[in-house]
N, C-alpha and C. Protein backbone atom coordinates (compact mmCIF):
# COMPACT_ATOMS: atom_id res chain seq x y z
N UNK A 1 -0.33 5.25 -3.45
CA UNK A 1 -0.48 5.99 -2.22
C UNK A 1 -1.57 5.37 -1.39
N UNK A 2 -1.44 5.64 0.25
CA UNK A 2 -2.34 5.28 0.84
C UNK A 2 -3.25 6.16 1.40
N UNK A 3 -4.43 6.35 0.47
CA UNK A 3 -5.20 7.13 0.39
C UNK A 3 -5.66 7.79 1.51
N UNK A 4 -5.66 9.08 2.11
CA UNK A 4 -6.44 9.81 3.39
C UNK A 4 -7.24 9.00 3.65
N UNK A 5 -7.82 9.27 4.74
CA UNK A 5 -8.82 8.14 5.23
C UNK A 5 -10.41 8.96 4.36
N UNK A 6 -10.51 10.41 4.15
CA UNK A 6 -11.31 10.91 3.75
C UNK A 6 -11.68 10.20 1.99
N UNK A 7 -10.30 9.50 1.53
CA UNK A 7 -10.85 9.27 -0.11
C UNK A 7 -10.89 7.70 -0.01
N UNK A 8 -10.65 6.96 1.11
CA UNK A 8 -11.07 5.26 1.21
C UNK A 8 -13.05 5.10 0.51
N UNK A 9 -12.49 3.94 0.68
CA UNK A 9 -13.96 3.90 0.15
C UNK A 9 -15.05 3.31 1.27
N UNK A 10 -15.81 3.76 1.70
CA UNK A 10 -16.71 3.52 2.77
C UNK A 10 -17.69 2.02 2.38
N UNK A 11 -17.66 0.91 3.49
CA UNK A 11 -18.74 0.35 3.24
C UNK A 11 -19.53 0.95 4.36
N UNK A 12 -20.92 -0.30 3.71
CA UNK A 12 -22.10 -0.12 4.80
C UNK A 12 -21.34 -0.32 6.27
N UNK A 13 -21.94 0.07 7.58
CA UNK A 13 -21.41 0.04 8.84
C UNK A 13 -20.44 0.52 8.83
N UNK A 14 -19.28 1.58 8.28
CA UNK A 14 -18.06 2.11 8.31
C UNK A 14 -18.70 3.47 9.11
N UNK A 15 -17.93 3.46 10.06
CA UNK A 15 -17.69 4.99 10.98
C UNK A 15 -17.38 6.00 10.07
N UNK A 16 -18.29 7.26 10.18
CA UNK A 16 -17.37 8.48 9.21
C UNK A 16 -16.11 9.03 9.94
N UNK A 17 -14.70 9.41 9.39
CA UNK A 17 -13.92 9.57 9.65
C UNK A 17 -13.44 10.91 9.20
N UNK A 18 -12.79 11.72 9.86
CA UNK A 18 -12.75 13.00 9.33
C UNK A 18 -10.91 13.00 9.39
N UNK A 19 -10.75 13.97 7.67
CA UNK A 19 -9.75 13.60 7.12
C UNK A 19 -8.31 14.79 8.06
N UNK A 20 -7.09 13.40 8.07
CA UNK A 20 -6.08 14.26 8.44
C UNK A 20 -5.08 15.17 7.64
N UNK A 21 -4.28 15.79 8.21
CA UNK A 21 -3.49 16.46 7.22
C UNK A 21 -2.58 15.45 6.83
N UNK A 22 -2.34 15.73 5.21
CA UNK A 22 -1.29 14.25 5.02
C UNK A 22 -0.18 14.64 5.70
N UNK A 23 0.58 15.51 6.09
CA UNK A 23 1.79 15.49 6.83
C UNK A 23 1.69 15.07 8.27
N UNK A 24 0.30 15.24 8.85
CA UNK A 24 0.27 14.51 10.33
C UNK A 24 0.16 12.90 9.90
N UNK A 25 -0.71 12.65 8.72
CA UNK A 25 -1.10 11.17 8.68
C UNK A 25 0.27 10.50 8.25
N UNK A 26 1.16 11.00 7.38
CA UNK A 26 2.21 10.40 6.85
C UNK A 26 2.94 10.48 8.42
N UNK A 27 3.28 11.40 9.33
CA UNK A 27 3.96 11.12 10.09
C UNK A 27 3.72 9.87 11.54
N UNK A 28 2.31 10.41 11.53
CA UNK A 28 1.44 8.79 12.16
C UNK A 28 1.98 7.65 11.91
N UNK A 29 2.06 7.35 10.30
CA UNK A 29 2.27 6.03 9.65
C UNK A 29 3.07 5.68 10.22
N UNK A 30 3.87 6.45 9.90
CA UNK A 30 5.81 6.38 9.99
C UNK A 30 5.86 5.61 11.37
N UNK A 31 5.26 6.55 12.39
CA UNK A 31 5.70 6.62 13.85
C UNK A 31 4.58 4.81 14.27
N UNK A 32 3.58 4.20 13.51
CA UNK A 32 2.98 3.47 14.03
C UNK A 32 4.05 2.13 13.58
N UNK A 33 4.16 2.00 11.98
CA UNK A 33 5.22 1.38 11.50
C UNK A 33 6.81 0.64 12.05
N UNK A 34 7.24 2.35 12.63
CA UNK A 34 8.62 1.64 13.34
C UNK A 34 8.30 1.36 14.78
N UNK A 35 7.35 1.45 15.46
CA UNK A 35 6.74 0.66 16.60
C UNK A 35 6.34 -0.91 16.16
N UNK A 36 5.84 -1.16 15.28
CA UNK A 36 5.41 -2.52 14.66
C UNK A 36 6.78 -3.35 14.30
N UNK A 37 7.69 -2.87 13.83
CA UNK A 37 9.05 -2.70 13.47
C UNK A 37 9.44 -3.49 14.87
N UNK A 38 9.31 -2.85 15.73
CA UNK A 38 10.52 -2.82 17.18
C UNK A 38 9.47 -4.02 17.63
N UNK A 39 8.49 -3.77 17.47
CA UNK A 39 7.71 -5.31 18.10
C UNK A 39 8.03 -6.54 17.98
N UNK A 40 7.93 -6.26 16.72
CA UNK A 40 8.60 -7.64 15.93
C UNK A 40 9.91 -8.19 16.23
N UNK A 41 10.87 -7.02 16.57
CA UNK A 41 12.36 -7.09 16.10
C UNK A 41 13.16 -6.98 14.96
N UNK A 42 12.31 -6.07 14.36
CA UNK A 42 13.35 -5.56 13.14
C UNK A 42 13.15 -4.04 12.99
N UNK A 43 14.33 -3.86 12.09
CA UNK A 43 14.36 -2.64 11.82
C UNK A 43 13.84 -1.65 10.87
N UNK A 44 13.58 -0.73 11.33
CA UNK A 44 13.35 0.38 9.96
C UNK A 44 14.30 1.17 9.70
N UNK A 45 14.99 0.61 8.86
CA UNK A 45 16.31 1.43 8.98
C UNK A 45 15.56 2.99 7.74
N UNK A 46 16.89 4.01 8.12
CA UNK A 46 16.45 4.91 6.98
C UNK A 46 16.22 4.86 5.80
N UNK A 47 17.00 3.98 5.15
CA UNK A 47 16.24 3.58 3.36
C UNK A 47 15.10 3.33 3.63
N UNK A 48 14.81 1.94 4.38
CA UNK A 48 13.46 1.39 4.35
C UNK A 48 13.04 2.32 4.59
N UNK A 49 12.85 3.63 6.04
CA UNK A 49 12.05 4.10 6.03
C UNK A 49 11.18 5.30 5.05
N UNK A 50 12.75 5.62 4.06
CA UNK A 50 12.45 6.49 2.97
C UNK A 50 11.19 6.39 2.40
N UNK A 51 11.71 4.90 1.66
CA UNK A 51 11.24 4.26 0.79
C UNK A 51 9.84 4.13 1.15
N UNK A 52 9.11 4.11 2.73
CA UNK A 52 8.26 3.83 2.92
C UNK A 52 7.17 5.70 2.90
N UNK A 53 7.70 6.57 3.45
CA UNK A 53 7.61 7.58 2.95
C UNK A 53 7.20 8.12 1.93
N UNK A 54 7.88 7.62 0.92
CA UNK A 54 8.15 8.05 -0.39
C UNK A 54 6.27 7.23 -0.55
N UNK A 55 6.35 5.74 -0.39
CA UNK A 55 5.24 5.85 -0.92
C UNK A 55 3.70 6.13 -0.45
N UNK A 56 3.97 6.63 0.89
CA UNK A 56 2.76 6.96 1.64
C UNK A 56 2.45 8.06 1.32
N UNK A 57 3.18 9.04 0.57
CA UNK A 57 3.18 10.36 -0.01
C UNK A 57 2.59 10.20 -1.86
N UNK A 58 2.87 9.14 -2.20
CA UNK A 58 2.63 8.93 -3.73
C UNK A 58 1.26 9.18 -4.04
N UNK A 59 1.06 10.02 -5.14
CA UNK A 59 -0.33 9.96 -5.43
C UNK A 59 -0.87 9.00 -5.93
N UNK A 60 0.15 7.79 -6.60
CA UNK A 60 -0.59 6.11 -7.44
C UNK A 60 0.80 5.54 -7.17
N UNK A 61 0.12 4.55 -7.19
CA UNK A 61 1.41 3.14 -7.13
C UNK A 61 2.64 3.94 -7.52
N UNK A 62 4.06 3.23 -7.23
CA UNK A 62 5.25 3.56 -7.60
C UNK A 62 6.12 2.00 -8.11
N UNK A 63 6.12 2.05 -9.08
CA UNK A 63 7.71 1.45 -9.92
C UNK A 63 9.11 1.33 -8.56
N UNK A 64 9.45 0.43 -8.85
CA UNK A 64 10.73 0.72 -7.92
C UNK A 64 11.66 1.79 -8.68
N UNK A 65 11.83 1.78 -9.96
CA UNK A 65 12.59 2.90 -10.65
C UNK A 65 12.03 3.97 -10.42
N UNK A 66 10.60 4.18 -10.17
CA UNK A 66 10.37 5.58 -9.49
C UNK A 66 10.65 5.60 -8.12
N UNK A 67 10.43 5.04 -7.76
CA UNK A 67 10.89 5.20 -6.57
C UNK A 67 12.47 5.76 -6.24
N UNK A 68 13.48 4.72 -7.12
CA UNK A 68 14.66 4.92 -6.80
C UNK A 68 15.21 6.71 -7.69
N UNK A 69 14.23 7.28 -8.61
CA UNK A 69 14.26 8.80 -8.96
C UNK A 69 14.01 9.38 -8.42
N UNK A 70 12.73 9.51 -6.83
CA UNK A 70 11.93 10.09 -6.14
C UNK A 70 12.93 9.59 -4.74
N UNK A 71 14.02 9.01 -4.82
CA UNK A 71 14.38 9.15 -3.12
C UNK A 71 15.81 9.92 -3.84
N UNK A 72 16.31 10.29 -4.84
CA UNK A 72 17.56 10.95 -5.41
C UNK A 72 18.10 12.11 -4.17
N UNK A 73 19.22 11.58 -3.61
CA UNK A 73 19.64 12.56 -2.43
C UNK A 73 20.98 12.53 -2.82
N UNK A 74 21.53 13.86 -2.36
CA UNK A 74 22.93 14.30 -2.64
C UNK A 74 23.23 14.15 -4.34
N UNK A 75 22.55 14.40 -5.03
CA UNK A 75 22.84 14.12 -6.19
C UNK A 75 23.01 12.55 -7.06
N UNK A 76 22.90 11.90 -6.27
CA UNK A 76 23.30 10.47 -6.79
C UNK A 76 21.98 9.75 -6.42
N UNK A 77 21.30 8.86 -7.03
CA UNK A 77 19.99 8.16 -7.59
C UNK A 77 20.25 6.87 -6.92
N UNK A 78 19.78 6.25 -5.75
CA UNK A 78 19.70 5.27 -5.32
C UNK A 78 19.77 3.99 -6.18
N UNK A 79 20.43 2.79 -5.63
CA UNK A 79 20.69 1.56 -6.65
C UNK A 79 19.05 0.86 -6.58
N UNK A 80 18.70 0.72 -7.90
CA UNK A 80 17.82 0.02 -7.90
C UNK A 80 17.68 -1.34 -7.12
N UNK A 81 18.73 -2.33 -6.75
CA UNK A 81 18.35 -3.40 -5.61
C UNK A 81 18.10 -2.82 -4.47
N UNK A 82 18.70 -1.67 -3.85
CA UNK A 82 18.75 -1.40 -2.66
C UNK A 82 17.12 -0.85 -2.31
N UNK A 83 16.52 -0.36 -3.14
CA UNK A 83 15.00 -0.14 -3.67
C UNK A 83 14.58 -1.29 -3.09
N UNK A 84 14.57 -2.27 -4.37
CA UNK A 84 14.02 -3.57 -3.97
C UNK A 84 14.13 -4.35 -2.74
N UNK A 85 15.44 -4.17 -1.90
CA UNK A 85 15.69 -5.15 -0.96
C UNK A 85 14.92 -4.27 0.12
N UNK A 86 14.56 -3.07 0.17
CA UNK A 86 13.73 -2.41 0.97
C UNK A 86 12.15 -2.32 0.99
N UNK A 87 11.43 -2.64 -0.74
CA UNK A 87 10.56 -3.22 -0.86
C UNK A 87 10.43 -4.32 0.20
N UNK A 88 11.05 -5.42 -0.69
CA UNK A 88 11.07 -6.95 -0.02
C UNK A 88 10.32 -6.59 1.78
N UNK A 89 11.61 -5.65 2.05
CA UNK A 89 11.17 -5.83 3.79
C UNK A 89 9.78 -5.21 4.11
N UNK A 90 9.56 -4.44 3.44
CA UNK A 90 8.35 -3.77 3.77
C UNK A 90 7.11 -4.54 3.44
N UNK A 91 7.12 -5.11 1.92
CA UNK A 91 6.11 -6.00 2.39
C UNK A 91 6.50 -7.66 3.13
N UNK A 92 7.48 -7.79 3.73
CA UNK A 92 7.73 -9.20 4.70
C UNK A 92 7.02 -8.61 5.99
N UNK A 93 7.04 -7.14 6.19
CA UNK A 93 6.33 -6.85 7.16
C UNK A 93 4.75 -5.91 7.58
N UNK A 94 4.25 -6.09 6.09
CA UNK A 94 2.68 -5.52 5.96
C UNK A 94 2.74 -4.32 5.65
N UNK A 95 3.84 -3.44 5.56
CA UNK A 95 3.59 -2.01 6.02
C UNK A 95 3.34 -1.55 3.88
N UNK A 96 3.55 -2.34 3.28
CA UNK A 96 3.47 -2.12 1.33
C UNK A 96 3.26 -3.42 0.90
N UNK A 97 2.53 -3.33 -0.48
CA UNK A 97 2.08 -4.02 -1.04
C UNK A 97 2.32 -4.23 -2.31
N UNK A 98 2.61 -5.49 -3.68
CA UNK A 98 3.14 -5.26 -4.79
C UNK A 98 1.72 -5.43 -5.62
N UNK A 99 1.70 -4.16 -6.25
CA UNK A 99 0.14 -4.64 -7.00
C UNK A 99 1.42 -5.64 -8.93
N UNK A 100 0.73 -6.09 -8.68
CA UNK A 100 1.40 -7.47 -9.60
C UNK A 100 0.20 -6.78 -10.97
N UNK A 101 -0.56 -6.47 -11.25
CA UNK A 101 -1.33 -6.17 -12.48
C UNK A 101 -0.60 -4.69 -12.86
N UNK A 102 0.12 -3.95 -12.03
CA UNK A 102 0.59 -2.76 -12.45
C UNK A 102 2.18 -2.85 -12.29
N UNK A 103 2.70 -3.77 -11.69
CA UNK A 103 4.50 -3.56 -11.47
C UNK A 103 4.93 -2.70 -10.64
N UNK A 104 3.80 -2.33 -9.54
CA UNK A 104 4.32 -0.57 -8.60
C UNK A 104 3.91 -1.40 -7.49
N UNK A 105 4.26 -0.19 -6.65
CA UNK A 105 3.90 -1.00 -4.88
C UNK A 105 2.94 0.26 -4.45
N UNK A 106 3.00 0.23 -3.22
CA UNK A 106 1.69 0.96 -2.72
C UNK A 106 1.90 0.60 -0.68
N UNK A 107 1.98 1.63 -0.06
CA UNK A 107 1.80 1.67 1.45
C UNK A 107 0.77 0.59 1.70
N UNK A 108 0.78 -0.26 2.93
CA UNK A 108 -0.38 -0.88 3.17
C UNK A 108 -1.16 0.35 4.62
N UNK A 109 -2.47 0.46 4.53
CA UNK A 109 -3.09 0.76 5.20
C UNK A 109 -3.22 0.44 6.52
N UNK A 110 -2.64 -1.30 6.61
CA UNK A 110 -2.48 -1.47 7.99
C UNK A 110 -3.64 -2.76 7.80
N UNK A 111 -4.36 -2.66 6.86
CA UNK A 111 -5.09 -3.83 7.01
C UNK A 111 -4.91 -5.51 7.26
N UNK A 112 -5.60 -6.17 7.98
CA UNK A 112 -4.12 -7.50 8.24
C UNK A 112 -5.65 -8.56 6.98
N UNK A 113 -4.97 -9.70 7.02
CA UNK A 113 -5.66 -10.68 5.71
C UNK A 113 -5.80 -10.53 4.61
N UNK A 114 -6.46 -10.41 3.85
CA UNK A 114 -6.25 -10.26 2.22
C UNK A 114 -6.94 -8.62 1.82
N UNK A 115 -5.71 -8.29 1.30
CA UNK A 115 -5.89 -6.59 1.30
C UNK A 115 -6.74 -6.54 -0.45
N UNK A 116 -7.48 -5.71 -0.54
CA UNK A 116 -8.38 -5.61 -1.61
C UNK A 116 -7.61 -3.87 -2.38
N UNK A 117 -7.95 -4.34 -3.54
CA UNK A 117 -7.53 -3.09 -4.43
C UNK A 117 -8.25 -2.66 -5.49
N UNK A 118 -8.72 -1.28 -5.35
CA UNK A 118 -9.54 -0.71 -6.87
C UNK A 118 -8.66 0.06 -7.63
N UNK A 119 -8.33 -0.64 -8.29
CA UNK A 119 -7.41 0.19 -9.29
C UNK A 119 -7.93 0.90 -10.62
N UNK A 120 -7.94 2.30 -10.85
CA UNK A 120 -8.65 2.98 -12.14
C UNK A 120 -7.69 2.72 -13.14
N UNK A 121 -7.91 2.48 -14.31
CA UNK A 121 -7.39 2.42 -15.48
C UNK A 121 -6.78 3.23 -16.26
N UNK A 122 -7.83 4.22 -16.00
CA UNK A 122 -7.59 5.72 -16.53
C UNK A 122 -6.40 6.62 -16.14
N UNK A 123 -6.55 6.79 -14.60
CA UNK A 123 -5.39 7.41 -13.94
C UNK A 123 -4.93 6.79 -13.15
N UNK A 124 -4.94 5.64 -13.05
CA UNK A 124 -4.00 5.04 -12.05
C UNK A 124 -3.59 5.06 -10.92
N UNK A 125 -5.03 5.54 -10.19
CA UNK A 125 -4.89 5.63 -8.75
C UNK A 125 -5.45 4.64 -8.27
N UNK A 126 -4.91 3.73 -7.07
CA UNK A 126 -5.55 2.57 -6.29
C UNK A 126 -5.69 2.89 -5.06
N UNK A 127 -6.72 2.24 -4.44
CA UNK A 127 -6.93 2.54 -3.47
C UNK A 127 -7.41 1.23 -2.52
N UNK A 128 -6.91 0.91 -1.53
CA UNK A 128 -6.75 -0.21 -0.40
C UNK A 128 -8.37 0.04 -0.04
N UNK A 129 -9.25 -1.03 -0.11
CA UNK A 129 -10.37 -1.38 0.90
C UNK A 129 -10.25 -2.82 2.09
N UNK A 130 -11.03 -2.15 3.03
CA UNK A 130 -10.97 -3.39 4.30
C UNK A 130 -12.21 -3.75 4.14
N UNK A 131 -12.75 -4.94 4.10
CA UNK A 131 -13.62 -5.61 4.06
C UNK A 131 -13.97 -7.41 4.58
N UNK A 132 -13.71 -7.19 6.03
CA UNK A 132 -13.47 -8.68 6.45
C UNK A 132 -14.50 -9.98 5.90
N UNK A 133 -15.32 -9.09 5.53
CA UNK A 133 -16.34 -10.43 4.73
C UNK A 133 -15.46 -11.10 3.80
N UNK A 134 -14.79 -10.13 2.63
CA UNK A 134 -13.98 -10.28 1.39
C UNK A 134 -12.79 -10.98 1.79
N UNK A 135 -12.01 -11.20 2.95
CA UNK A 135 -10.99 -11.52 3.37
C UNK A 135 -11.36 -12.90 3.81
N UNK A 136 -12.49 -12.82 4.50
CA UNK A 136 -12.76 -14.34 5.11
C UNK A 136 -13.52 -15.87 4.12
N UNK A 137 -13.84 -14.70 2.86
CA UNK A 137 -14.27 -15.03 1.54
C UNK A 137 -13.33 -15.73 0.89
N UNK A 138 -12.18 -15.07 0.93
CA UNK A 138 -10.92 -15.34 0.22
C UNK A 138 -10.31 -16.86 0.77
N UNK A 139 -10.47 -16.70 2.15
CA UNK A 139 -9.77 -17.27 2.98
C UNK A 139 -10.33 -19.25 2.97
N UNK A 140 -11.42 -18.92 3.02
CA UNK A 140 -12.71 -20.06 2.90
C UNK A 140 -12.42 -20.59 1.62
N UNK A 141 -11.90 -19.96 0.32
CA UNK A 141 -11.84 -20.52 -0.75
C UNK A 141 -10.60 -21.05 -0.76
N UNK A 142 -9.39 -20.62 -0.20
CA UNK A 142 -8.09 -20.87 -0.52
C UNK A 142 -8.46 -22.35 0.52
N UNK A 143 -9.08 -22.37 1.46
CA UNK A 143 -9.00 -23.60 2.38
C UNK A 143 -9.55 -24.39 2.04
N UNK A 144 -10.56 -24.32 0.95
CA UNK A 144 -11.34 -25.51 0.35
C UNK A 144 -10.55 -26.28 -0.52
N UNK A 145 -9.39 -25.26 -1.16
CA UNK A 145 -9.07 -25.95 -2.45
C UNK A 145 -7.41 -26.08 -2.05
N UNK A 146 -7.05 -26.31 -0.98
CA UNK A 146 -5.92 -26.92 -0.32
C UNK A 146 -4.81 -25.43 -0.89
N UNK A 147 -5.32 -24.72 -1.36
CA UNK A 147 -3.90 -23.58 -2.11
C UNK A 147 -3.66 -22.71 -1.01
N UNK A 148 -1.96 -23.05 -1.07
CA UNK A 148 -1.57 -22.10 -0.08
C UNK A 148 -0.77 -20.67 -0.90
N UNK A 149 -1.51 -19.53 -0.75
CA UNK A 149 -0.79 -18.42 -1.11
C UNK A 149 0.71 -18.12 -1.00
N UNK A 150 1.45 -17.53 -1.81
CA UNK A 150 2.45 -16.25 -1.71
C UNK A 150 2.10 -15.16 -1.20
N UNK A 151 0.84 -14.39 -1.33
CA UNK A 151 0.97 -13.47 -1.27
C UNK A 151 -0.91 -13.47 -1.55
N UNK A 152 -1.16 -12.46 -0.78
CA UNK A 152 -2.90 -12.57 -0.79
C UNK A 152 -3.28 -10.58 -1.08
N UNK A 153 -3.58 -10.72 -2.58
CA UNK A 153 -4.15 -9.35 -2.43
C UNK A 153 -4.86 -9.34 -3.73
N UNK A 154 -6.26 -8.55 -3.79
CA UNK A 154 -6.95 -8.75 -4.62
C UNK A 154 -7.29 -7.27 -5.39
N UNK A 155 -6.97 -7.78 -6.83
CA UNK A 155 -6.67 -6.54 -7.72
C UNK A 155 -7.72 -6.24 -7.98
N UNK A 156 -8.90 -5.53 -8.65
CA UNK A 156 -9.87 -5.02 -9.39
C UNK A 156 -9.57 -3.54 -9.75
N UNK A 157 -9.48 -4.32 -11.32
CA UNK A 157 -9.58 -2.93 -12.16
C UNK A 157 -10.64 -2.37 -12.80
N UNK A 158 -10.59 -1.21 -12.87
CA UNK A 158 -11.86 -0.62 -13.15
C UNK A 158 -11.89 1.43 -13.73
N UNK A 159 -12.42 1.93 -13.36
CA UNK A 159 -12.67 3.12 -13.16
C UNK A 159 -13.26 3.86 -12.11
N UNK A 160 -12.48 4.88 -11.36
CA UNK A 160 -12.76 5.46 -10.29
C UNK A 160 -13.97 6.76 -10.70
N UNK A 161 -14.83 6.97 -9.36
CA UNK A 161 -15.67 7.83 -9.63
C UNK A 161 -15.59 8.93 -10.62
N UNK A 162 -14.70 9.88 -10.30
CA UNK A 162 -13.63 10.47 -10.84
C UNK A 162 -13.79 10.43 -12.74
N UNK A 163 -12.77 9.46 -12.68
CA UNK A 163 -12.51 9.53 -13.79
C UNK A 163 -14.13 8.51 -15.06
N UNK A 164 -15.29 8.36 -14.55
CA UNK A 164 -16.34 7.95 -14.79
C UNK A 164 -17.13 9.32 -15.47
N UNK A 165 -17.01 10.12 -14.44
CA UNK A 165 -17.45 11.27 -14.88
C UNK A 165 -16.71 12.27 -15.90
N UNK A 166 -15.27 12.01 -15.90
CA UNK A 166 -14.66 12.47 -16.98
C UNK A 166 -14.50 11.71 -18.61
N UNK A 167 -14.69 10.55 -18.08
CA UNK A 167 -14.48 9.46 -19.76
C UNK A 167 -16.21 9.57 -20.54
């Protein structure tokens, strides 16, 4: 899930932000998304946009097989490619992300360059940080050493406040 703006994680110089209702913020997304969509020239069609839904609403990463249990309409369970080929588009176009240390995806926040991730161990909630130092960090290293990415996102696992105080 892409965390309220109230449970991101604040750096130094971050504006305080006061939290929305997830049904206005999920509908924000939606509505900023298929504008980004039409910019570009592509579509959000309704799967994709399910699918994108589905995970802006998730409380932790989603499996495409959860996913394809969690969009189950009219009785019949979506095909697992059709999942995937809606993945695919979503992250060809920023709006999700594949955390590769867990096998689930996750809404992108909107952040553009190398999206950062704290992932808890415990419960398995991640959460997207922006940090252009960390991005331009990233960026400086991949250019030194001639490597050109697939895909730029940086995992860290760990334990969330949360669950620190509970273990």
């Amino acid at each position: 899930m892409v965390h309220a703006p109230s449970l991101q994680h604040r750096l130094p110089g971050d504006n305080a932000r006061f939290p929305a209702s997830p049904a206005s913020s999920t509908a924000k997304a939606l509505a900023e998304s298929e504008a980004l969509c039409r910019a570009k020239g592509v579509r959000l069609t309704p799967i994709r946009r399910r699918v994108l839904e589905v995970l802006l609403n998730a409380a932790k990463p989603l499996g495409a097989y959860d996913l394809a249990d969690a969009l189950v309409s009219q009785g019949r369970r979506m095909a697992p490619i059709t999942v995937y080929r809606a993945l695919d588009f979503l992250i060809e176009q920023g709006l999700a992300h594949r955390l590769a240390s867990r096998n689930a995806y996750i809404a992108s926040t909107g952040s553009h360059g190398t999206a950062a991730f704290l992932i808890c161990e415990a419960c398995g909630e991640a959460t997207e940080i922006t940090c252009p130092n960390v991005a331009e960090t990233v960026h400086r290293v991949l250019t030194a050493q001639g490597y050109q990415p697939l895909a730029r996102a940086l995992e860290i696992t760990g334990r969330c406040p949360h669950c620190q105080d509970v273990h």
